[in-house]
Protein backbone atom coordinates (compact mmCIF):
# COMPACT_ATOMS: atom_id res chain seq x y z
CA UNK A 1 80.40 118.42 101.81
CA UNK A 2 83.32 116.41 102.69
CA UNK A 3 85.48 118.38 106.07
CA UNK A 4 88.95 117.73 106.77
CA UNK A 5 91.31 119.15 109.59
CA UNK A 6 94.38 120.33 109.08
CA UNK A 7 97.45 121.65 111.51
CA UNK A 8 97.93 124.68 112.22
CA UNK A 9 101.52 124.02 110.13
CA UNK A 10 99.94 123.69 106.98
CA UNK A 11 97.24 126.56 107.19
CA UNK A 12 99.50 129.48 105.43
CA UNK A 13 100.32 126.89 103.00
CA UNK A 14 96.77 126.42 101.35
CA UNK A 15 96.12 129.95 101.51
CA UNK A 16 98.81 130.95 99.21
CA UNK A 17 98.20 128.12 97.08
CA UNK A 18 101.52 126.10 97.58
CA UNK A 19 99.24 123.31 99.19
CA UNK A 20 97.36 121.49 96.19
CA UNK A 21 95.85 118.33 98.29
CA UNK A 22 95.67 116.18 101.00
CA UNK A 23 96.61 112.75 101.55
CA UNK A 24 94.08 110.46 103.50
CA UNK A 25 92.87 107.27 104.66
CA UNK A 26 90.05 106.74 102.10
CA UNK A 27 87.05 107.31 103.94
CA UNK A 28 83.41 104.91 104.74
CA UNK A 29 82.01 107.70 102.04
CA UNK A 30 84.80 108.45 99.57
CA UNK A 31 85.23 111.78 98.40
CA UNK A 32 84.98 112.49 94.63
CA UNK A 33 85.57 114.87 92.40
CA UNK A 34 83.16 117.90 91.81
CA UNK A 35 82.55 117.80 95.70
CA UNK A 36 82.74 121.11 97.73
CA UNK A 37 85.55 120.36 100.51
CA UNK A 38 85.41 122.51 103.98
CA UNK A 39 88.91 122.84 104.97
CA UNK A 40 89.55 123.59 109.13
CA UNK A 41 92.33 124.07 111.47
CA UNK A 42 91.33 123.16 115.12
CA UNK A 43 88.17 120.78 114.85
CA UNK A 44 86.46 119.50 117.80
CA UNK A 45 88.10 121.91 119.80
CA UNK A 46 86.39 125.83 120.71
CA UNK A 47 89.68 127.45 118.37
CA UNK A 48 87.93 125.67 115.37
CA UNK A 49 88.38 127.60 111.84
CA UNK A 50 87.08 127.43 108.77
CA UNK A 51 90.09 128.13 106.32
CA UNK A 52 88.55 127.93 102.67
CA UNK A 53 86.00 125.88 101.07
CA UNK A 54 86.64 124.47 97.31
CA UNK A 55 86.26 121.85 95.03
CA UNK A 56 87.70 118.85 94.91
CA UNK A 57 88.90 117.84 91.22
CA UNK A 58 90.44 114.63 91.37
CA UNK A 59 91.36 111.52 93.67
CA UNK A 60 93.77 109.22 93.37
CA UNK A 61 93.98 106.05 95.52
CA UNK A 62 98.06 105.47 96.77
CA UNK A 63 99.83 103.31 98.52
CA UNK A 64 102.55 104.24 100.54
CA UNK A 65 105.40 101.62 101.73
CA UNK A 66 107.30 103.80 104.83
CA UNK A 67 110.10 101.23 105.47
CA UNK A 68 111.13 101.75 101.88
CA UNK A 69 110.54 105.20 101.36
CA UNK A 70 108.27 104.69 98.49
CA UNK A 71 104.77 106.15 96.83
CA UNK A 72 102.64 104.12 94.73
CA UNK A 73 100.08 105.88 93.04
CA UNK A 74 97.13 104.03 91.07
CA UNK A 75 97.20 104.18 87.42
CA UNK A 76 93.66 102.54 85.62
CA UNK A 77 95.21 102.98 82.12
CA UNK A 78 98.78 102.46 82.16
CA UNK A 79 100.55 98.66 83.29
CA UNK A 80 102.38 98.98 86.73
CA UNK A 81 104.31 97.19 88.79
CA UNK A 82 101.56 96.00 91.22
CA UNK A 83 98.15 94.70 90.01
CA UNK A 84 94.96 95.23 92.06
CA UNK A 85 91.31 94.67 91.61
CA UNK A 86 89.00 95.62 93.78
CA UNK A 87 85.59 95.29 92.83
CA UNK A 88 85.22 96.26 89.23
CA UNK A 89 88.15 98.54 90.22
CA UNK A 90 91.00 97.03 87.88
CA UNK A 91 94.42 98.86 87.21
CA UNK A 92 97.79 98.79 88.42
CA UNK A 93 100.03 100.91 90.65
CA UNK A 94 103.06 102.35 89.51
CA UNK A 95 105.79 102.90 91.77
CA UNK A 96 106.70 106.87 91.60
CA UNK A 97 109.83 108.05 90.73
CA UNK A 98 111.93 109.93 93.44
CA UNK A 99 111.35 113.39 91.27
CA UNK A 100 107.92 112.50 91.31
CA UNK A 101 107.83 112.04 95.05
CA UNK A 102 109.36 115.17 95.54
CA UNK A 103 107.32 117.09 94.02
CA UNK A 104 104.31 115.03 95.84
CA UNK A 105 105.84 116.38 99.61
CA UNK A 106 105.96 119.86 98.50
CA UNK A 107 102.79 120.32 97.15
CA UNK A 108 101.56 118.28 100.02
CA UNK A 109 103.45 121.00 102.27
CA UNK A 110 106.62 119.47 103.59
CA UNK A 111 110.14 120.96 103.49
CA UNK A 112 111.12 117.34 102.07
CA UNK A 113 110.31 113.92 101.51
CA UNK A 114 112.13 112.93 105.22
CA UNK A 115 109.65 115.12 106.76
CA UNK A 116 106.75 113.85 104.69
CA UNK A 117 107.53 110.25 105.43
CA UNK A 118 107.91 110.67 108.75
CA UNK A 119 104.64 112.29 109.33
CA UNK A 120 102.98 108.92 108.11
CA UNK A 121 104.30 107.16 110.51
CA UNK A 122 101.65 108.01 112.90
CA UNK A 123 99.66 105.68 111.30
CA UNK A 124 102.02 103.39 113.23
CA UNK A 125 102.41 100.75 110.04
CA UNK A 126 105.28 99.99 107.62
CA UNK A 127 102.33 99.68 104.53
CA UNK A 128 99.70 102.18 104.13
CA UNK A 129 97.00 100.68 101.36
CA UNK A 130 94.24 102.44 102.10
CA UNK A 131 94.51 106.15 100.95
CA UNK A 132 94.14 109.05 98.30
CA UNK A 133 95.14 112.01 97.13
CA UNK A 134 92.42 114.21 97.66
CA UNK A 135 93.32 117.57 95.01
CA UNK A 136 91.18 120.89 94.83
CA UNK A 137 91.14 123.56 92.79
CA UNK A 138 93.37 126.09 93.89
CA UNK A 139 91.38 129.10 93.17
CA UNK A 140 89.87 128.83 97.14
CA UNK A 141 86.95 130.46 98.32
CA UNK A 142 88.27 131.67 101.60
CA UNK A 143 87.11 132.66 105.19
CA UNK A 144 87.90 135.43 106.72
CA UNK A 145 89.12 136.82 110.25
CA UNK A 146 86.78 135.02 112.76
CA UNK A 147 85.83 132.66 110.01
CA UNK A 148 81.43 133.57 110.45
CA UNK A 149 79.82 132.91 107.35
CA UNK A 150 79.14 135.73 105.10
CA UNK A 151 82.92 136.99 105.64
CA UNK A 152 84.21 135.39 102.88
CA UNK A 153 86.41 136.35 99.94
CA UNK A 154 87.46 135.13 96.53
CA UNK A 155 91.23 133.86 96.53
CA UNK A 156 92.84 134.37 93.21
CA UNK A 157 92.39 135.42 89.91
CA UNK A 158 89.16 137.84 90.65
């Protein structure tokens, strides 16, 4: 079970569902789809909390070029701009268009794409090649209170 940490900014935001993913470097041991992601606030620290465990059901590898303000996003089956191959990995990216990227910060939980591209740049590099979209499913199994396990709730339709 893939974990990820999240600030305390973006907590509310997967809770009531207006968070769909999470954008990462693509990790040593990728995550796929069908796996169950724990989601915390605070790891490594003594205020760590478990916010909602749920299912990852897709990943898409993206590239993100900060000094231009642009999202690439990997597309197997349709041509692109850029071709890649890595591997047997073959495909293309296609650069996304600015609706497209809008609707990419808000769902990743930023007011706007100024804020969004500015929180990448603590990654301290102009060209980001190396990360995913990481989407769950939005119906969240959620922790509760204190976040101990057996406190936990179904989030959504039930």
């Amino acid at each position: 079970m893939p974990a990820y940490n999240f600030q305390k900014q973006f907590v509310q935001m997967i809770l009531d569902k207006s968070k769909t993913h999470t954008i990462r470097r693509r990790r040593k041991r990728p995550t796929k789809p069908r796996d169950m992601l724990m989601l915390y606030t605070g790891m490594r620290t003594k205020s760590c909390k478990l916010v909602a465990v749920t299912k990852c059901v897709k990943v898409e590898s993206i590239l993100l070029k900060l000094d231009k303000s642009e999202v690439w996003i990997w597309s197997p089956e349709e041509p692109g701009d850029l071709y890649y191959q890595e591997g047997e990995d073959i495909g293309s990216f296609r650069l996304m268009t600015v609706e497209e990227v809008n609707a990419l910060a808000h769902a990743d939980g930023f007011e706007d794409v100024y804020d969004f591209f500015d929180f990448f740049k603590q990654y301290k590099s102009d060209y980001l090649d190396d990360f995913e979209i990481i989407h769950w499913d939005t119906d969240l199994i959620v922790v509760n209170g204190n976040g101990k396990a057996g406190e936990v709730r179904l989030l959504g339709g039930a």
